[in-house]
Protein backbone atom coordinates (compact mmCIF):
# COMPACT_ATOMS: atom_id res chain seq x y z
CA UNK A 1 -11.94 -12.48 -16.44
CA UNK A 2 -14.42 -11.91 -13.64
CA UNK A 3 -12.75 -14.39 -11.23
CA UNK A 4 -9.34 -12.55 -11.80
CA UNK A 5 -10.78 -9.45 -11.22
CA UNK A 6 -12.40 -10.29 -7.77
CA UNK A 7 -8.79 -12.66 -6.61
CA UNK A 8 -6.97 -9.04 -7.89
CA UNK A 9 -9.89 -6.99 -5.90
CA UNK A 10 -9.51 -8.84 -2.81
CA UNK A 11 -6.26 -9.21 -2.58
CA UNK A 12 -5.72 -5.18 -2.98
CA UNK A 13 -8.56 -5.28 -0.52
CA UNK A 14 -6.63 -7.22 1.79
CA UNK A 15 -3.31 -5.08 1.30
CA UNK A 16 -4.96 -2.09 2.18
CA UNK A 17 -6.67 -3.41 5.21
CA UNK A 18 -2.83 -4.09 6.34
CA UNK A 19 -1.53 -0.62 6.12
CA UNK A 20 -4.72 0.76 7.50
CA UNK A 21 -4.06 -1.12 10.86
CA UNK A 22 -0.35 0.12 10.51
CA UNK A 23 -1.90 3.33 10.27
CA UNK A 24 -4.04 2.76 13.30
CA UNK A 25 -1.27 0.92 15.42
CA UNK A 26 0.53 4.41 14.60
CA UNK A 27 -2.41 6.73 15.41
CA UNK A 28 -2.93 4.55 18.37
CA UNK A 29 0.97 4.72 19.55
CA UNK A 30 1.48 8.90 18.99
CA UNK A 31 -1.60 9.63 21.15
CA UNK A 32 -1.00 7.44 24.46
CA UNK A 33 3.26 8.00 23.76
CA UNK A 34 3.36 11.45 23.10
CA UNK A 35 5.85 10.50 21.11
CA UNK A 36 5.19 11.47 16.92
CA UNK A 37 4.58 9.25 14.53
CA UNK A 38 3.97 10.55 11.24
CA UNK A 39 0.21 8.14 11.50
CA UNK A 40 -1.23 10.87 8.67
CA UNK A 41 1.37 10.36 6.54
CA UNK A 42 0.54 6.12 6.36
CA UNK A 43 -2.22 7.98 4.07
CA UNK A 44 0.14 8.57 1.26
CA UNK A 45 1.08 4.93 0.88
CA UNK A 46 -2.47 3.85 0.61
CA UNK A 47 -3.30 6.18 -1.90
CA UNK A 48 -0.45 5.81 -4.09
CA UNK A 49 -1.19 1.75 -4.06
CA UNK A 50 -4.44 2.29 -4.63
CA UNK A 51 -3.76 3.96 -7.43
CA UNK A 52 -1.71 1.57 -8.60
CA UNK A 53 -3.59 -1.36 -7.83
CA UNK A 54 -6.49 0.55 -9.61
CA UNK A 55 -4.56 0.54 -13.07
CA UNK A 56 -3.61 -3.28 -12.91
CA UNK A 57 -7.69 -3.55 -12.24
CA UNK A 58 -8.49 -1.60 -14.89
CA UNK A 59 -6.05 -3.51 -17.28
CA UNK A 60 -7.51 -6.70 -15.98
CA UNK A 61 -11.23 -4.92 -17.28
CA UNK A 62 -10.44 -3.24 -20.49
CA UNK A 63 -7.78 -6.23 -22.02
CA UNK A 64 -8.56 -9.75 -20.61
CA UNK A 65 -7.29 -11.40 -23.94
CA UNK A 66 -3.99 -9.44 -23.58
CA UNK A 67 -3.09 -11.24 -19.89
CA UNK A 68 -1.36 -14.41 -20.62
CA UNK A 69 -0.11 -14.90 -17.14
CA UNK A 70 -2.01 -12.92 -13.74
CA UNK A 71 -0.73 -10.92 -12.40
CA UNK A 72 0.46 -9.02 -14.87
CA UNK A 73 2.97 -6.35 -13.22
CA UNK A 74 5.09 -5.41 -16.07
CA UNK A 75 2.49 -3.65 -18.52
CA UNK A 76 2.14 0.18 -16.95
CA UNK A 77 4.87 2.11 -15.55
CA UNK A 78 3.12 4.59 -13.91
CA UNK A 79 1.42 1.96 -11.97
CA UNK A 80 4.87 0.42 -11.06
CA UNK A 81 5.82 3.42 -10.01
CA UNK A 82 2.97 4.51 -7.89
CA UNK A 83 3.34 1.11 -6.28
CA UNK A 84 7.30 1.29 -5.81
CA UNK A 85 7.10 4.72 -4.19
CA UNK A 86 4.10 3.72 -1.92
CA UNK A 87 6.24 0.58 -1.38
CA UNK A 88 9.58 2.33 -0.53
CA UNK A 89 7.46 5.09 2.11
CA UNK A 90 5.51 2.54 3.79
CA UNK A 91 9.03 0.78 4.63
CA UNK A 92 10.64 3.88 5.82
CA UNK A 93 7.40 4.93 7.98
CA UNK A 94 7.54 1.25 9.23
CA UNK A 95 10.55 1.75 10.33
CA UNK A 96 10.14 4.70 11.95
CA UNK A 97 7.43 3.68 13.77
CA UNK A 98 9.47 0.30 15.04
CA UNK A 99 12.20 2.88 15.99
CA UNK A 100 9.70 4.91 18.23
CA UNK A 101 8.36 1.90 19.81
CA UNK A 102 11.31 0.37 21.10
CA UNK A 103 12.85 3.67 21.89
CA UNK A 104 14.66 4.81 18.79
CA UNK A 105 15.92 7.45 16.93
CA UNK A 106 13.67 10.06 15.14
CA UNK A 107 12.63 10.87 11.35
């Protein structure tokens, strides 16, 4: 149980670490551009699949005996949908940002 928690806990980790460079890359880009990029928004992504990464944690705590297989991504549907949403902005914000970069179209 411990050594699923800490592979979960670091790969969440690592996840996060991602879109907070994205974030960055986008902070970085809107100030020397000019140009906006929505880089406060990337903050509403991480949250929501934090959130949801937090649940799957917690369900990895509170019932080890329950998780046959690991992950485990079919048990809480608010978690689901805290990661699908997070996972469906990020994309669009990604691609508004790629849009912007190579001289695009706008949000």
């Amino acid at each position: 149980m411990i050594a699923r928690f800490i592979l979960a806990l670091v790969a969440w980790i690592g996840v996060a670490a991602l879109q907070i460079v994205v974030m960055k890359i986008a902070q970085f880009f809107e100030r020397n551009s000019g140009k906006r990029s929505w880089y406060r928004a990337y903050l509403l992504p991480l949250v929501l699949n934090a959130a949801g990464a937090g649940s799957y944690l917690l369900h990895i705590i509170k019932e080890p005996a329950a998780l046959q297989t690991w992950p485990d991504f079919t048990g809480d549907p608010l978690a689901n949908l805290c990661l699908f949403l997070g996972g469906i902005l990020l994309i669009l914000l990604g691609a508004h940002l790629r849009d912007e970069m190579v001289g695009g179209g706008s949000l």
